[in-house]
Protein backbone atom coordinates (compact mmCIF):
# COMPACT_ATOMS: atom_id res chain seq x y z
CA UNK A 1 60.31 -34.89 31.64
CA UNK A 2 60.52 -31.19 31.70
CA UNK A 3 60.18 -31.18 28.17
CA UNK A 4 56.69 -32.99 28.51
CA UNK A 5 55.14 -30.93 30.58
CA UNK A 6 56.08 -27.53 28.97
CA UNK A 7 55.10 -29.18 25.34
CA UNK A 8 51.39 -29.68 27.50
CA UNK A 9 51.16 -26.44 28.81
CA UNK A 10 52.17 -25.21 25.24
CA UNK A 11 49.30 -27.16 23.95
CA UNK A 12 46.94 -26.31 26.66
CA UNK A 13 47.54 -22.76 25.64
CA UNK A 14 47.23 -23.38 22.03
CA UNK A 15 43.80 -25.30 22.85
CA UNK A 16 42.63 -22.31 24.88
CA UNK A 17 43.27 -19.95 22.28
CA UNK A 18 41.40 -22.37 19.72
CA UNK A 19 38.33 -22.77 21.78
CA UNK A 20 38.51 -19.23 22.38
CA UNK A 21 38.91 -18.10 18.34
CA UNK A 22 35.74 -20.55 18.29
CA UNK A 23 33.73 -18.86 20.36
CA UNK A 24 34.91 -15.45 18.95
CA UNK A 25 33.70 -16.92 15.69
CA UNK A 26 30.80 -18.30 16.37
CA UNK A 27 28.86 -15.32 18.45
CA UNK A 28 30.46 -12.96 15.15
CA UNK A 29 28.44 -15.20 12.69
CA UNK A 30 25.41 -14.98 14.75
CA UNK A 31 26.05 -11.21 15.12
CA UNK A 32 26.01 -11.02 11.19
CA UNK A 33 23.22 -13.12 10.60
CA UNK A 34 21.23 -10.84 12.93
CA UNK A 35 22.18 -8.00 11.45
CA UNK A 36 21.37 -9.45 7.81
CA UNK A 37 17.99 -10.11 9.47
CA UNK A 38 17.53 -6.56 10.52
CA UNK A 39 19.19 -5.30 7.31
CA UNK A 40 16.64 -7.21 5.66
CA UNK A 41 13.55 -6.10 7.52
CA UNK A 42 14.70 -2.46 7.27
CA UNK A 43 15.07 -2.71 3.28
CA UNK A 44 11.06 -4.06 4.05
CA UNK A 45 9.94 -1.81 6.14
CA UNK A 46 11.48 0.91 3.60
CA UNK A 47 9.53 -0.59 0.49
CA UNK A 48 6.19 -0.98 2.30
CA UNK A 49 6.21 2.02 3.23
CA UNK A 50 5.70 4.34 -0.06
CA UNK A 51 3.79 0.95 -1.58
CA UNK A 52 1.09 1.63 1.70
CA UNK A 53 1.31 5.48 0.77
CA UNK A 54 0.79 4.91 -2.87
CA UNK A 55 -2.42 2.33 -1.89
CA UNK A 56 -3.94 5.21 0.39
CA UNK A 57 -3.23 7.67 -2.53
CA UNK A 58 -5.53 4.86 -4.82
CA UNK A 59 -7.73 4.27 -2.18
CA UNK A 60 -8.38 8.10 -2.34
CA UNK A 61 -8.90 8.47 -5.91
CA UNK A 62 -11.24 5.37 -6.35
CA UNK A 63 -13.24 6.76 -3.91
CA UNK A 64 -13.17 10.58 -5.57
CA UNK A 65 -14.48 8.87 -8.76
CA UNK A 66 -17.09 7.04 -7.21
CA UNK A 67 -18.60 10.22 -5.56
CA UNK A 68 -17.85 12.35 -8.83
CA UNK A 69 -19.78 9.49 -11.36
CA UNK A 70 -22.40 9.84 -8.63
CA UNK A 71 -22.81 13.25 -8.50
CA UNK A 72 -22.87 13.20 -12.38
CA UNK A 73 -25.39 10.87 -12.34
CA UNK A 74 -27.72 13.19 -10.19
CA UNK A 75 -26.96 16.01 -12.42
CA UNK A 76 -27.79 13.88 -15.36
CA UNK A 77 -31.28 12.93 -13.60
CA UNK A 78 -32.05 16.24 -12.81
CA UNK A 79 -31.58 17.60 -15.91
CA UNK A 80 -33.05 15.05 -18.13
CA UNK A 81 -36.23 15.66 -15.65
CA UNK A 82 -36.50 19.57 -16.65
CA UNK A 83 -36.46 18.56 -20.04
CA UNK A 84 -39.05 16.28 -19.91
CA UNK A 85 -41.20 18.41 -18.03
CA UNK A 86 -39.98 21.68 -20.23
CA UNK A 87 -41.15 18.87 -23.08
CA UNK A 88 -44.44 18.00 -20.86
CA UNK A 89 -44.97 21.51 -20.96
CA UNK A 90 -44.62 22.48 -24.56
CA UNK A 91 -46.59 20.16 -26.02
CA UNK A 92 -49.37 20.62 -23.04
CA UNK A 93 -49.58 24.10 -24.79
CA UNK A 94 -48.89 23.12 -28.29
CA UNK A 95 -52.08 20.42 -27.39
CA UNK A 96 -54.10 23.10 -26.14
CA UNK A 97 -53.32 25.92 -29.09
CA UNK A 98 -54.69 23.06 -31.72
CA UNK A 99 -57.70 22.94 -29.10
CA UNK A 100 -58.35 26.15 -29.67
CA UNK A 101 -57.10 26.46 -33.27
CA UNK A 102 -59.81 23.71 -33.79
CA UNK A 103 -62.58 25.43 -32.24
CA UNK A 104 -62.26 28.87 -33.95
């Protein structure tokens, strides 16, 4: 009878220890699957974060070359008006030499 009841305290303690390595187990993978999940959203975090610098840096430059084709485009208008009027203006007095050419 003796024997019994030490082979049932033996195997209470062996079922302790079980649940106990179960538990230890258990809470260690949820540890590492949290920690995958922050591993994970660091590696993210750490990609997205030159990709949003280089998209600013785009940003920047599309927006450089719209004001520069602009600015072209108003030097281009300005200058194509002075030679129209420089042209106005020669052949105003070219018309007006004949005039006079004609008269004499």
């Amino acid at each position: 009878k003796a024997g019994r009841i030490m082979s049932r305290i033996h195997n209470r303690t062996i079922a302790t220890a079980f649940d106990a390595l179960r538990e230890i187990t258990g809470a260690q993978k949820q540890l590492r699957y949290s920690l995958k999940k922050l591993m994970t959203r660091w590696q993210r975090l750490q990609l997205s974060s030159p990709f949003n610098d280089w998209a600013e840096w785009a940003e920047e430059v599309r927006e450089n070359r719209v004001k520069i084709r602009r600015a072209l485009q108003r030097m281009t208008r300005a200058a194509m008006a002075g030679a129209f009027t420089r042209w106005r203006d020669v052949t105003a007095a070219a018309k007006a030499g004949a005039a006079t050419l004609a008269r004499v």
